[in-house]
PDB file of N, CA and C in Angstrom:
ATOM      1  N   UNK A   1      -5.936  -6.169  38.548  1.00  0.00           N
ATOM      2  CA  UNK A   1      -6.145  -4.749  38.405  1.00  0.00           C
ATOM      3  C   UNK A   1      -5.280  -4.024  39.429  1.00  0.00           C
ATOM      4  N   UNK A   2      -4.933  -2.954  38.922  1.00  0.00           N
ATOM      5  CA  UNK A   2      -3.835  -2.067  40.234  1.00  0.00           C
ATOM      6  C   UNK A   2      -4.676  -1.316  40.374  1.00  0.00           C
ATOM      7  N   UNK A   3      -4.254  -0.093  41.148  1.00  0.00           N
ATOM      8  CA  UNK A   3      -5.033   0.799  42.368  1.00  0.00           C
ATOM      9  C   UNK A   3      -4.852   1.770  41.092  1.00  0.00           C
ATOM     10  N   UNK A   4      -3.806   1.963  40.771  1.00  0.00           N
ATOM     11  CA  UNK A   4      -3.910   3.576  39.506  1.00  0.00           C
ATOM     12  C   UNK A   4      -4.717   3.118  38.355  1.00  0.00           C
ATOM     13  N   UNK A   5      -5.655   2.016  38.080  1.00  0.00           N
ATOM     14  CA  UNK A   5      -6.432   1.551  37.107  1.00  0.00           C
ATOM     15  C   UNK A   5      -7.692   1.979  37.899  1.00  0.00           C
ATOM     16  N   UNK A   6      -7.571   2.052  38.495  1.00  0.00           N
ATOM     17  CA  UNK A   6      -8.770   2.326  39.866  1.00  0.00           C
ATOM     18  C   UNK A   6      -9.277   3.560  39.457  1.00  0.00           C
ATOM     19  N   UNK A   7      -8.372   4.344  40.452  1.00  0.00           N
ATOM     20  CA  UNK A   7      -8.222   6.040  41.128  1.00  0.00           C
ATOM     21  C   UNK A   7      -7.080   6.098  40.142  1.00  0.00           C
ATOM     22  N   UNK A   8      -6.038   6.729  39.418  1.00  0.00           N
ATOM     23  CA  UNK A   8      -5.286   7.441  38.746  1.00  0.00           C
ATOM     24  C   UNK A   8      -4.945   8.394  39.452  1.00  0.00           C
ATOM     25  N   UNK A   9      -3.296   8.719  39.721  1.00  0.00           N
ATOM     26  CA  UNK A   9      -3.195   9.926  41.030  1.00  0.00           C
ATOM     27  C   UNK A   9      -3.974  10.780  40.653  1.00  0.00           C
ATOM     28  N   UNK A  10      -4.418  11.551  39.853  1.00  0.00           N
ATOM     29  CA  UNK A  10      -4.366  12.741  39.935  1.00  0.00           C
ATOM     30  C   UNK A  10      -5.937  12.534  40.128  1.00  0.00           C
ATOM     31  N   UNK A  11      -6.864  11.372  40.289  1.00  0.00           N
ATOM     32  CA  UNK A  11      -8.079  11.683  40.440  1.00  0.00           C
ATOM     33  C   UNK A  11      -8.562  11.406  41.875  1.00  0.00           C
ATOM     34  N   UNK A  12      -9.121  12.111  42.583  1.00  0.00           N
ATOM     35  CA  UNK A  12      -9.366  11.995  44.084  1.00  0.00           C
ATOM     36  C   UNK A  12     -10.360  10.477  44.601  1.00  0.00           C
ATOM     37  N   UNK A  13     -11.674  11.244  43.591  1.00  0.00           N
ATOM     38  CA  UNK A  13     -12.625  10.343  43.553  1.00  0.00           C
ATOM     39  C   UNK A  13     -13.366   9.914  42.517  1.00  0.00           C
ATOM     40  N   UNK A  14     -14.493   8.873  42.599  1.00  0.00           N
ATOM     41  CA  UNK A  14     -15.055   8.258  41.821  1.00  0.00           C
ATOM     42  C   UNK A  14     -16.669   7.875  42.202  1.00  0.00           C
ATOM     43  N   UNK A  15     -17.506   7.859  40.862  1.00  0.00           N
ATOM     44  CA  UNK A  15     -18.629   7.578  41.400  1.00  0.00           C
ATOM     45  C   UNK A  15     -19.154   6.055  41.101  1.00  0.00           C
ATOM     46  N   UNK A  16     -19.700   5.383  41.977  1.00  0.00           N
ATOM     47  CA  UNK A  16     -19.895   3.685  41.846  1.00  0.00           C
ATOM     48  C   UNK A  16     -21.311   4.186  41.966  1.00  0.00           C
ATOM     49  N   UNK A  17     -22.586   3.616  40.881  1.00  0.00           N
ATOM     50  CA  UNK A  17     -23.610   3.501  40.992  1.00  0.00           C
ATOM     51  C   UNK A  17     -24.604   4.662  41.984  1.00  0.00           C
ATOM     52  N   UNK A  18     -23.758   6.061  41.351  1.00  0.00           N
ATOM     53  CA  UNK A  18     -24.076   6.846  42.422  1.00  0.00           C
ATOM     54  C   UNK A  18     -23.817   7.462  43.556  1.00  0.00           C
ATOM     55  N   UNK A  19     -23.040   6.717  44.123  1.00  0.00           N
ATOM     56  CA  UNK A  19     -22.213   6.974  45.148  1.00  0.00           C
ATOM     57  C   UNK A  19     -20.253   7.423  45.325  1.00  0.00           C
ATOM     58  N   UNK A  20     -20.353   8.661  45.639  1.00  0.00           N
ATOM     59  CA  UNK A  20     -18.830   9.274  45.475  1.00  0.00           C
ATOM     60  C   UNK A  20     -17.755   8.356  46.912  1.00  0.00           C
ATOM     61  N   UNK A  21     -17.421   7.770  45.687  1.00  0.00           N
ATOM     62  CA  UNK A  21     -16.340   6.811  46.602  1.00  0.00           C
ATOM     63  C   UNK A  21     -14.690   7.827  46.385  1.00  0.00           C
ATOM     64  N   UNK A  22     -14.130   7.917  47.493  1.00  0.00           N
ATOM     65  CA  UNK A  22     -13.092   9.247  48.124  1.00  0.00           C
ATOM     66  C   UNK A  22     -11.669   7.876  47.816  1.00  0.00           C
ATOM     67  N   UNK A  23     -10.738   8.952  47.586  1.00  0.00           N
ATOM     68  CA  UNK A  23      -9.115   7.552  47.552  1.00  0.00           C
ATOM     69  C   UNK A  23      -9.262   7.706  49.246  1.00  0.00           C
ATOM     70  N   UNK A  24      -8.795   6.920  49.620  1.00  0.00           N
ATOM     71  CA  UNK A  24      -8.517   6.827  51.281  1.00  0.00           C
ATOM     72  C   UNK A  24      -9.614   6.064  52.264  1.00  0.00           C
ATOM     73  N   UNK A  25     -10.802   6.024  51.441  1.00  0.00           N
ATOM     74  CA  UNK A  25     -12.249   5.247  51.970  1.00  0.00           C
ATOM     75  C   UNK A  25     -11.814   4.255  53.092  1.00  0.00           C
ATOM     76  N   UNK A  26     -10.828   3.164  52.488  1.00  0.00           N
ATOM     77  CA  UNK A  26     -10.799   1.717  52.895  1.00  0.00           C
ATOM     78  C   UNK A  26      -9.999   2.310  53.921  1.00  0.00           C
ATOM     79  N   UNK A  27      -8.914   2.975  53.843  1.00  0.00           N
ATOM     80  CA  UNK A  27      -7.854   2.911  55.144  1.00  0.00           C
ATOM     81  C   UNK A  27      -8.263   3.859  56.011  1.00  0.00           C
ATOM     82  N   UNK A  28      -9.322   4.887  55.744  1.00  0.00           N
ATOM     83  CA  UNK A  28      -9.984   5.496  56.864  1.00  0.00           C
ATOM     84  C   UNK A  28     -11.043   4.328  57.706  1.00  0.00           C
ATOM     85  N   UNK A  29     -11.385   3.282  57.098  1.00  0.00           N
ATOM     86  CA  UNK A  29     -12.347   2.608  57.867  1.00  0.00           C
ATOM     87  C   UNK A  29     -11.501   1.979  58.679  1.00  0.00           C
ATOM     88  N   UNK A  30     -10.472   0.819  57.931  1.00  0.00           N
ATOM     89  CA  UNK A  30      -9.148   0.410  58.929  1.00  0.00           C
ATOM     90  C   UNK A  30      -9.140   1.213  59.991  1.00  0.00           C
ATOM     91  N   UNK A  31      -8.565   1.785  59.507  1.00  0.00           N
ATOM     92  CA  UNK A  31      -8.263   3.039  61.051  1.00  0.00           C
ATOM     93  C   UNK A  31      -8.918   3.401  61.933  1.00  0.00           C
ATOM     94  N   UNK A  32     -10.359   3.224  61.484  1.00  0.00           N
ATOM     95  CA  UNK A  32     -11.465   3.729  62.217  1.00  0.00           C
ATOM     96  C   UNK A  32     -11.868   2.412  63.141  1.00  0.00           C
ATOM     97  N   UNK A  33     -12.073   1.275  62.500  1.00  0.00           N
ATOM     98  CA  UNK A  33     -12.199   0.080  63.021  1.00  0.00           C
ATOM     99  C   UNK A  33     -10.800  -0.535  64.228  1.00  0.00           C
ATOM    100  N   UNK A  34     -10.225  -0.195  63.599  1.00  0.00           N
ATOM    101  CA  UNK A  34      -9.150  -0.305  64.466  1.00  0.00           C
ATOM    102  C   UNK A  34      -9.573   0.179  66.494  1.00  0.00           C
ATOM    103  N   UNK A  35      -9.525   1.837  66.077  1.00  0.00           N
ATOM    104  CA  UNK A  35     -10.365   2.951  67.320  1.00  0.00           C
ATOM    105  C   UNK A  35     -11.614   1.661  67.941  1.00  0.00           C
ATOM    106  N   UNK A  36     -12.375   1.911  66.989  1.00  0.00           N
ATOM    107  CA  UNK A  36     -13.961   1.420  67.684  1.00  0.00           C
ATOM    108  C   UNK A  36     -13.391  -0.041  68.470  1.00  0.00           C
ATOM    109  N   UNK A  37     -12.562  -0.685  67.777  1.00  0.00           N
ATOM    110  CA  UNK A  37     -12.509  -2.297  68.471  1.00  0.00           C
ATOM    111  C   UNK A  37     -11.272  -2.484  69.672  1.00  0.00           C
ATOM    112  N   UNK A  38     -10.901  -1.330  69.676  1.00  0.00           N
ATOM    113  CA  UNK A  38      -9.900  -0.976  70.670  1.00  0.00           C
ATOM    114  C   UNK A  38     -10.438  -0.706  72.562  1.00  0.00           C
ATOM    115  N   UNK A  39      -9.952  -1.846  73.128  1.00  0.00           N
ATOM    116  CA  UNK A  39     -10.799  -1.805  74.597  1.00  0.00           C
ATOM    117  C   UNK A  39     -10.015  -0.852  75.120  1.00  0.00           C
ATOM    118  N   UNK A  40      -8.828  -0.278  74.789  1.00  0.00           N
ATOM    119  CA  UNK A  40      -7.799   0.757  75.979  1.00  0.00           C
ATOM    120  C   UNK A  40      -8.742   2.383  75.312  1.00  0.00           C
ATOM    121  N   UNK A  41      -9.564   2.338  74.118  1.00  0.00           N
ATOM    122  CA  UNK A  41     -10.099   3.804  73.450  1.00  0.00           C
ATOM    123  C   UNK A  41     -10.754   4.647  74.439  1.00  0.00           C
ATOM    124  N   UNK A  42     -11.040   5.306  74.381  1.00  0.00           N
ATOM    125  CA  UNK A  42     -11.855   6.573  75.150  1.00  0.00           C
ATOM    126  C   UNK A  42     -13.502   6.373  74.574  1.00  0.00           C
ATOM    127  N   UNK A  43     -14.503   6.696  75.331  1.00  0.00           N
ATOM    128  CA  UNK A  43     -15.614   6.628  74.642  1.00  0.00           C
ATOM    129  C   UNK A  43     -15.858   7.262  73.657  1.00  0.00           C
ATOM    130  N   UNK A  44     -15.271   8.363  73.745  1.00  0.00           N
ATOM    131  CA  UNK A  44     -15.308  10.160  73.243  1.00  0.00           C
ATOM    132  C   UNK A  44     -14.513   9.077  71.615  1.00  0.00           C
ATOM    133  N   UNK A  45     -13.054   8.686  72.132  1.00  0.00           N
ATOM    134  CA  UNK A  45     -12.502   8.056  70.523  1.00  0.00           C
ATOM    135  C   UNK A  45     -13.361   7.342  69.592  1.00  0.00           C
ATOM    136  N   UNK A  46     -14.353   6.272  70.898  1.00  0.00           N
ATOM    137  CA  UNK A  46     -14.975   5.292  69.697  1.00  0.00           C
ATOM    138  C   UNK A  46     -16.130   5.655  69.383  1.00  0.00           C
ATOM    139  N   UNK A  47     -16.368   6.851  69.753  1.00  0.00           N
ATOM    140  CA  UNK A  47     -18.106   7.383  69.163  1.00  0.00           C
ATOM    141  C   UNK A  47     -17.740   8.197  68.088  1.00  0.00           C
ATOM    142  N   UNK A  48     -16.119   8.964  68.025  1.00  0.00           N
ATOM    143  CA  UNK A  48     -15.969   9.471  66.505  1.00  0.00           C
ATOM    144  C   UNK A  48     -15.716   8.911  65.897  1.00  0.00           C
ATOM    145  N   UNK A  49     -15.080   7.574  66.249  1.00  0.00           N
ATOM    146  CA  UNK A  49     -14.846   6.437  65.178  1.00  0.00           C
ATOM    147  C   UNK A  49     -15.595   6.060  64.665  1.00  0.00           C
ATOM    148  N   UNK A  50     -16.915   5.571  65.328  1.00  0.00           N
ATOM    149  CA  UNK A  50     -18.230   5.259  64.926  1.00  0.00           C
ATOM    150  C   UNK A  50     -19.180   5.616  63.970  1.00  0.00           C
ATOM    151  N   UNK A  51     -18.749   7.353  64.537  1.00  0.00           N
ATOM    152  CA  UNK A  51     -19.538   7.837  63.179  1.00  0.00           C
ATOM    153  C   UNK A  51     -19.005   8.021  61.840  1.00  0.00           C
ATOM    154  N   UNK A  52     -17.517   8.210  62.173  1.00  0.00           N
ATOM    155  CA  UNK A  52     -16.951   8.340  60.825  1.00  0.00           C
ATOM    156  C   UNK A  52     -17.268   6.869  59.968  1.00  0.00           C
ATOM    157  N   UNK A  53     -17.214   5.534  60.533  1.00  0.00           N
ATOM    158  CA  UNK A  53     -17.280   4.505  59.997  1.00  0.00           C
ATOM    159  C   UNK A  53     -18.655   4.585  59.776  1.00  0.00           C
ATOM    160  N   UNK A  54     -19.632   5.007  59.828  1.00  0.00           N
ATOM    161  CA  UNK A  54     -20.855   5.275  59.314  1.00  0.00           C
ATOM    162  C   UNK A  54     -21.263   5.997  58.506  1.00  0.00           C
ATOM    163  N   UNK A  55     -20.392   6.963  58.443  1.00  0.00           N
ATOM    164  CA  UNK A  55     -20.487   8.268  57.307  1.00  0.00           C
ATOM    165  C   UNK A  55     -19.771   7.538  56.046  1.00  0.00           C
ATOM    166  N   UNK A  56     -18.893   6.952  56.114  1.00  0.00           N
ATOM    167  CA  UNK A  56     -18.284   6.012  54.811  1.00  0.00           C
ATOM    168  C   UNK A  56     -18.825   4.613  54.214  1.00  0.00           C
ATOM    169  N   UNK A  57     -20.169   4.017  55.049  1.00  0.00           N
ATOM    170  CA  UNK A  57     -20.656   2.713  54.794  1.00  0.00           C
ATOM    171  C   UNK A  57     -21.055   3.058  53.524  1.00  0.00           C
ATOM    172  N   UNK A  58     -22.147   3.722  53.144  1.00  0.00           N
ATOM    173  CA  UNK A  58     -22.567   3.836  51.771  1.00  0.00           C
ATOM    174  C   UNK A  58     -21.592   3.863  50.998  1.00  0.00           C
ATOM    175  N   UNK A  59     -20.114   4.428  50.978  1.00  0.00           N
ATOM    176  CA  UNK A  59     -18.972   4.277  50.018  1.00  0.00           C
ATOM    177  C   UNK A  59     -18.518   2.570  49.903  1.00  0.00           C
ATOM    178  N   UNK A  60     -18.285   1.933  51.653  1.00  0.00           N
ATOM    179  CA  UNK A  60     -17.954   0.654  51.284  1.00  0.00           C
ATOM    180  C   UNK A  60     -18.565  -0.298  50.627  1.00  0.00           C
ATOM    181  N   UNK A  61     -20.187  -0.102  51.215  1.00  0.00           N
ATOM    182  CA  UNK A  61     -20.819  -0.868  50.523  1.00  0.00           C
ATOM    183  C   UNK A  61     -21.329  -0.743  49.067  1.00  0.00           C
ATOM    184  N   UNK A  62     -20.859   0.155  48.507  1.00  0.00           N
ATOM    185  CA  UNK A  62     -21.049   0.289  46.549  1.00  0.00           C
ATOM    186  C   UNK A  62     -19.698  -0.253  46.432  1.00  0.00           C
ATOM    187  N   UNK A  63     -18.286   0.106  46.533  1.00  0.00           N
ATOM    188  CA  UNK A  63     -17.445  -0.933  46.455  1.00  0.00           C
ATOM    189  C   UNK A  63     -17.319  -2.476  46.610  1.00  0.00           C
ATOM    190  N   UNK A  64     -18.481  -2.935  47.192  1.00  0.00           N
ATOM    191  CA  UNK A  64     -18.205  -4.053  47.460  1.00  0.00           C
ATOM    192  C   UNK A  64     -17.772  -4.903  48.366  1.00  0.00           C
ATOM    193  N   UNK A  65     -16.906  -4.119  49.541  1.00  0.00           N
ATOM    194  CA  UNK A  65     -15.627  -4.356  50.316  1.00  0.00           C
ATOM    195  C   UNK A  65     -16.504  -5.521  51.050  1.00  0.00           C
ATOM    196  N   UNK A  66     -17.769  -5.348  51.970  1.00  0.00           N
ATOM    197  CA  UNK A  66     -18.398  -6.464  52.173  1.00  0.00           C
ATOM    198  C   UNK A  66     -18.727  -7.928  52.080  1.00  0.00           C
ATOM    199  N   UNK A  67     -18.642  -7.393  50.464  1.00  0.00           N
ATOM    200  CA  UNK A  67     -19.055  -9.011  50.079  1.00  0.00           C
ATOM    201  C   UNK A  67     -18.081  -9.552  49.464  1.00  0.00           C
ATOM    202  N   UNK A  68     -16.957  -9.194  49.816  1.00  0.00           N
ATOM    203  CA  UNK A  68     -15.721 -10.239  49.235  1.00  0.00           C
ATOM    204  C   UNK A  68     -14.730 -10.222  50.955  1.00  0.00           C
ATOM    205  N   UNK A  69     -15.129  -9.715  51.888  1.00  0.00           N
ATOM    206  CA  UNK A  69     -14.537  -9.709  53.041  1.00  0.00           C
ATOM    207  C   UNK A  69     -15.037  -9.672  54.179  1.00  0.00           C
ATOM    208  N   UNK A  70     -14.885 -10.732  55.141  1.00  0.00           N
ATOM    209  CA  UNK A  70     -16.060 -10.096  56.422  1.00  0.00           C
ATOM    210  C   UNK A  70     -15.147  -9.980  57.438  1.00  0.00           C
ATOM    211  N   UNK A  71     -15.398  -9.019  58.411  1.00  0.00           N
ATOM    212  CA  UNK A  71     -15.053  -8.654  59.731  1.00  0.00           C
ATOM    213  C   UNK A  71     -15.017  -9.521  60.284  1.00  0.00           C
ATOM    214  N   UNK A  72     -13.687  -9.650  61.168  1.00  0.00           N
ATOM    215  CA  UNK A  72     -13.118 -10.969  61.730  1.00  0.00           C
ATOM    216  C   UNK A  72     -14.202 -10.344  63.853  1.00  0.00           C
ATOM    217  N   UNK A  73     -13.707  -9.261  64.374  1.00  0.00           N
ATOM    218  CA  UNK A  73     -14.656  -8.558  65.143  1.00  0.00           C
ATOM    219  C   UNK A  73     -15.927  -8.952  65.330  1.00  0.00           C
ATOM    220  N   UNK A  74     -16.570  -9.986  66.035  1.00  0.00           N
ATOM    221  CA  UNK A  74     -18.119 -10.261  66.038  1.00  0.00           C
ATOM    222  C   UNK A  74     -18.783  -9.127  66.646  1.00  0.00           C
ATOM    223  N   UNK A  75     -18.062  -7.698  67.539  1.00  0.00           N
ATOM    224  CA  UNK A  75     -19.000  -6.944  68.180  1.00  0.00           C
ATOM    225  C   UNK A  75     -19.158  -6.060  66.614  1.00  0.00           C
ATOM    226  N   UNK A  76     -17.970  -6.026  66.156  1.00  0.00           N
ATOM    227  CA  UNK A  76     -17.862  -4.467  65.011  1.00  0.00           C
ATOM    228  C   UNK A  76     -18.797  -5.082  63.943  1.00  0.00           C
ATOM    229  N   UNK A  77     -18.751  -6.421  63.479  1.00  0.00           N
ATOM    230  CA  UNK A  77     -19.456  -7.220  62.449  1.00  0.00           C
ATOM    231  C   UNK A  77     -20.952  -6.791  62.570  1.00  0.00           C
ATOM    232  N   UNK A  78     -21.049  -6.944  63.875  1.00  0.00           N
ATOM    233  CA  UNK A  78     -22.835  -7.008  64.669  1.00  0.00           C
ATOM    234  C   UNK A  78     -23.156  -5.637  64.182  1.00  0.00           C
ATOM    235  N   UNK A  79     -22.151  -4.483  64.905  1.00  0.00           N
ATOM    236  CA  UNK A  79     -22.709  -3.239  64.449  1.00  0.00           C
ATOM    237  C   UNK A  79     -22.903  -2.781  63.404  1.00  0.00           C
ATOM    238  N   UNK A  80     -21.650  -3.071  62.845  1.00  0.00           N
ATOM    239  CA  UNK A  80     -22.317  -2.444  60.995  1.00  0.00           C
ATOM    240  C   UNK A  80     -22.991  -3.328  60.678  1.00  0.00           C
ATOM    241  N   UNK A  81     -23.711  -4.191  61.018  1.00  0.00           N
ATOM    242  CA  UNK A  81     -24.817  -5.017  60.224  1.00  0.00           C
ATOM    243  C   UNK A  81     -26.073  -4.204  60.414  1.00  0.00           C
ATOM    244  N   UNK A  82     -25.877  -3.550  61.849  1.00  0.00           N
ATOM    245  CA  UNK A  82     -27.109  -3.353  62.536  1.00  0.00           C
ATOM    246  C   UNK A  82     -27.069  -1.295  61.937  1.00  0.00           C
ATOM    247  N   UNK A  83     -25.985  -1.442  61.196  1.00  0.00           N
ATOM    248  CA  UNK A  83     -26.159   0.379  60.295  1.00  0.00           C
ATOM    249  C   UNK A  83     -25.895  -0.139  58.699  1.00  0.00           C
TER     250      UNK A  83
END
């Protein structure tokens, strides 16, 4: 399956079982995960990282992204287990 079988440019988002999954979901978490697991970050960086990666779990987890991939990170693994 490709990504425009997915999302189609011109469509932003999509709903999975309820839940409005956004194009950009996965690489905002990357990015975000990236921040949070970063020891040189600012606290101030990894507490917005934090929440943003919390504000998007309900999107990852109706995708699936979880259960076909696990966090290599045992602290970041621990936390989103524990949200």
């Amino acid at each position: 399956m490709r990504a425009e079988q997915i999302l189609p440019d011109h469509v932003d988002k999509i709903d999975v079982n309820g839940t409005t999954v956004r194009k950009g979901t996965v690489a905002a978490f990357l990015a975000n995960a990236r921040i949070w697991t970063d020891e040189g970050a600012s606290e101030d960086a990894r507490a917005h990282a934090g929440a943003d990666i919390v504000e998007g779990l309900p999107a990852l987890r109706a995708i699936g992204l979880f259960d076909v991939l696990e966090i290599r990170d045992v602290s970041l693994r621990n936390w989103l287990d524990a949200h």
